[in-house]
C-alpha atoms as a PDB file:
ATOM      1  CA  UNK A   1      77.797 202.129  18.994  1.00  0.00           C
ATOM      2  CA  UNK A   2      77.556 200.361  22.176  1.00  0.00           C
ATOM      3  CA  UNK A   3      78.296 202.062  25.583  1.00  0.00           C
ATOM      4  CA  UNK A   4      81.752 201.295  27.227  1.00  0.00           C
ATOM      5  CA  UNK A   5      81.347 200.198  30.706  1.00  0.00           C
ATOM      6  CA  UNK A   6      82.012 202.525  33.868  1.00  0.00           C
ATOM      7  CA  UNK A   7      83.836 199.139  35.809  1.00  0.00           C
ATOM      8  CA  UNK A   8      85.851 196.604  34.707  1.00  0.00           C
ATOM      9  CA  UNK A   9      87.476 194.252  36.990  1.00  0.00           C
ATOM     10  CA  UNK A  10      90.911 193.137  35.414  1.00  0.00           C
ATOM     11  CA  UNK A  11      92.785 189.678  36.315  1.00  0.00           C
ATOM     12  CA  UNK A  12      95.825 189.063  34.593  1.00  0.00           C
ATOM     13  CA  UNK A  13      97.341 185.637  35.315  1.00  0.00           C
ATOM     14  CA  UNK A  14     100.929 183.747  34.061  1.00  0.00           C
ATOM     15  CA  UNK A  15     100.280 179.885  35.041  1.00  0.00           C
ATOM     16  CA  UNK A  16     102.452 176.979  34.936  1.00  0.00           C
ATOM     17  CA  UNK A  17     102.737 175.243  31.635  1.00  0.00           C
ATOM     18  CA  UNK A  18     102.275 171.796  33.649  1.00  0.00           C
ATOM     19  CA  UNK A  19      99.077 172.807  34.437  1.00  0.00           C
ATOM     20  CA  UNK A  20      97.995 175.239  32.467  1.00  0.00           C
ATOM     21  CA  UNK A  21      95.422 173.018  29.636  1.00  0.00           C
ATOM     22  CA  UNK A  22      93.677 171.719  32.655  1.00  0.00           C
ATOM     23  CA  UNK A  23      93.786 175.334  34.301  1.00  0.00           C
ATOM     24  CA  UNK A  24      92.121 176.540  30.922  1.00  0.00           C
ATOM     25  CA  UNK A  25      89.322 173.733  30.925  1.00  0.00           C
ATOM     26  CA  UNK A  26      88.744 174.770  34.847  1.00  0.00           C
ATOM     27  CA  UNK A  27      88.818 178.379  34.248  1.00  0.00           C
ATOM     28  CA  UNK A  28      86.299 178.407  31.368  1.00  0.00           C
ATOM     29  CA  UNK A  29      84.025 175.723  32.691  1.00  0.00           C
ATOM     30  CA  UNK A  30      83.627 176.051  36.166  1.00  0.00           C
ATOM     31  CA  UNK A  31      85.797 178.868  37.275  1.00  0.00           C
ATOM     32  CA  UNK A  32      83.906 181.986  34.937  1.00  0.00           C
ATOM     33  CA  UNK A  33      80.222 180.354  34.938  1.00  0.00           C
ATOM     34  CA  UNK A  34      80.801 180.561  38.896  1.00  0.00           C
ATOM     35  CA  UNK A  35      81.695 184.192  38.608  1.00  0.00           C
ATOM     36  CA  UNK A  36      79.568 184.894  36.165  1.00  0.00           C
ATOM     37  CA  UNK A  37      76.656 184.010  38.533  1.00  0.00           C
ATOM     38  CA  UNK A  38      77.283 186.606  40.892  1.00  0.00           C
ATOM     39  CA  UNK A  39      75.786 189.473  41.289  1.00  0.00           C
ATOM     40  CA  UNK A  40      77.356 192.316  39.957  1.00  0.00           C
ATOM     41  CA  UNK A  41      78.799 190.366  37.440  1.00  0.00           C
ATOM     42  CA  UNK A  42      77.133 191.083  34.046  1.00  0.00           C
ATOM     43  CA  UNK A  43      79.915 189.432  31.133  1.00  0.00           C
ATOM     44  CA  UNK A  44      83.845 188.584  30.738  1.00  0.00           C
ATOM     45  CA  UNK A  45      85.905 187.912  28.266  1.00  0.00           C
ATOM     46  CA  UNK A  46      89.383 186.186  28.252  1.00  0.00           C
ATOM     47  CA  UNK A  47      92.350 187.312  26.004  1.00  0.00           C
ATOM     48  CA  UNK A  48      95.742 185.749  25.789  1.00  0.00           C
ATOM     49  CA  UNK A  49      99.410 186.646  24.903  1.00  0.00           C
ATOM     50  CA  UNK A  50     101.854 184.501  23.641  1.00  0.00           C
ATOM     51  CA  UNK A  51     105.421 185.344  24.592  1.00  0.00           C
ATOM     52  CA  UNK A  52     108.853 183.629  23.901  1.00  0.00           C
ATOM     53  CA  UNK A  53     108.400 183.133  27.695  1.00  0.00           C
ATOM     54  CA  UNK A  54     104.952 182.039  28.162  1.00  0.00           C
ATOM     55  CA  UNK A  55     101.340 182.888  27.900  1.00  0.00           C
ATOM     56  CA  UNK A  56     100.034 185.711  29.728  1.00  0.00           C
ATOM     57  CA  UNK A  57      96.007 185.953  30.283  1.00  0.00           C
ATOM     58  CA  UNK A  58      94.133 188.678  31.216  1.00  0.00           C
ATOM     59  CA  UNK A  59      89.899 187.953  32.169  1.00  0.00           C
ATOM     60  CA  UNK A  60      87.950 191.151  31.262  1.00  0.00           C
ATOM     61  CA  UNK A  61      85.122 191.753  33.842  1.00  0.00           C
ATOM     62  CA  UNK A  62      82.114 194.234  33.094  1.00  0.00           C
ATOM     63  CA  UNK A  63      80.884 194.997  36.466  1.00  0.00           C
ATOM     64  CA  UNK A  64      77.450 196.730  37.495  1.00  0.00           C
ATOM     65  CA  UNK A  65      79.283 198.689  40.310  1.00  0.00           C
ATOM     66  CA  UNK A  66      83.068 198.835  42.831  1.00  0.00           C
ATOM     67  CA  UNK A  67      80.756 196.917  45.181  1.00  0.00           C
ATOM     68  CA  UNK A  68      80.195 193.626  43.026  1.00  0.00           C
ATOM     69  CA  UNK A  69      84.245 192.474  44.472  1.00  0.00           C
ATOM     70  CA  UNK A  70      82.596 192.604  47.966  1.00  0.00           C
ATOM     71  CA  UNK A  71      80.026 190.601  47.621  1.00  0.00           C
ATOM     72  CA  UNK A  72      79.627 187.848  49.896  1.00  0.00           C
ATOM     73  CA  UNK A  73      79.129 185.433  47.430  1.00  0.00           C
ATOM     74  CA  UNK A  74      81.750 186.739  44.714  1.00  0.00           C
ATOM     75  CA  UNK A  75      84.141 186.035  47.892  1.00  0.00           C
ATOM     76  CA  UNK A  76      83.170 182.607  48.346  1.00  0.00           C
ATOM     77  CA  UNK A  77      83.325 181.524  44.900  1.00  0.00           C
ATOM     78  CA  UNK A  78      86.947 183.534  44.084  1.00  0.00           C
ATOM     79  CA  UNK A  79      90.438 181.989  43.951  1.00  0.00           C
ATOM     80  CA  UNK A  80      92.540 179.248  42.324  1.00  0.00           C
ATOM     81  CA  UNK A  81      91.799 176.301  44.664  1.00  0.00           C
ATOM     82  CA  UNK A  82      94.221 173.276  43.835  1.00  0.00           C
ATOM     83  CA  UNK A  83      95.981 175.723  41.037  1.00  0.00           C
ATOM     84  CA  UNK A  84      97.045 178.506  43.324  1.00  0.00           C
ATOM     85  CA  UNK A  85     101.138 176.744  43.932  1.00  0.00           C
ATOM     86  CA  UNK A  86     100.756 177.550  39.689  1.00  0.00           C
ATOM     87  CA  UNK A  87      99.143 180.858  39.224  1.00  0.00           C
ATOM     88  CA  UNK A  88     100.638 183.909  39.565  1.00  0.00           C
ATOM     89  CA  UNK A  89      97.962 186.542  39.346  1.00  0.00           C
ATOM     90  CA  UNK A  90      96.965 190.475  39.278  1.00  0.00           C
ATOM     91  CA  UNK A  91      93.749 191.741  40.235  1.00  0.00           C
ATOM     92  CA  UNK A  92      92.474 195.191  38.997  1.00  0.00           C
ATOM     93  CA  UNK A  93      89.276 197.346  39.529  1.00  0.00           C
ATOM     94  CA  UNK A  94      88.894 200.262  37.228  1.00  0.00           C
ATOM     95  CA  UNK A  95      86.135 202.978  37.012  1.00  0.00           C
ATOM     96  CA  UNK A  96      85.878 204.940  33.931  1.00  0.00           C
ATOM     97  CA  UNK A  97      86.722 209.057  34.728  1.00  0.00           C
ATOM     98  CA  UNK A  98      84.597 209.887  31.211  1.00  0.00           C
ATOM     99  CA  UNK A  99      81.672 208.022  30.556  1.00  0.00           C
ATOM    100  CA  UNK A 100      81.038 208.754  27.165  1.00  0.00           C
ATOM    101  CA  UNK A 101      83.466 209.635  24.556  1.00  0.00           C
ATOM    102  CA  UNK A 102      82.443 209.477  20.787  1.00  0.00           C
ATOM    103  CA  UNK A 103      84.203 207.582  18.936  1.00  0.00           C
ATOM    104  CA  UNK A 104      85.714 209.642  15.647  1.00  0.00           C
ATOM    105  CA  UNK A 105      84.403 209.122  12.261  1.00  0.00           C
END
């Protein structure tokens, strides 16, 4: 069994359909690579939810520490640039209170 991270950095967007299959190609191409190469930054993931409203995505971050958000160059590279008018967006930072919990048989 693997170990469950102690950070996670959670970003949950809703974007505008208009934009939102060159948003994808932006977010997974240049947008998470970006990220990704920052340090503090060790893996993501992206989910989505479809909805009779819309799609809802959330970006799973696995973070070495809190301090990887205040990174000079993690604050450079974040935000929506030319997207932003079509993003609405949540950002989380979580820190696990029990590190290790067995899973059950």
């Amino acid at each position: 069994m693997s170990e469950l991270p102690q950070h996670l950095m959670i970003v949950s967007v809703r974007v505008d359909a208009s934009v939102e299959a060159d948003w994808n190609r932006w977010y997974d191409d240049v947008h998470l690579p970006e990220i990704l190469a920052c340090p503090g930054f060790e893996a993501a993931c992206r989910y989505v939810s479809e909805s009779a409203d819309g799609r809802d995505y959330i970006t799973v971050y696995r973070l070495a520490s809190p301090q990887a958000i205040h990174g000079e160059e993690f604050n450079r590279r974040r935000g929506w640039y030319h997207y932003a008018p079509h993003v609405e967006a949540n950002v989380r930072l979580f820190t696990a209170t029990n590190a290790s919990m067995p899973a059950r048989s």
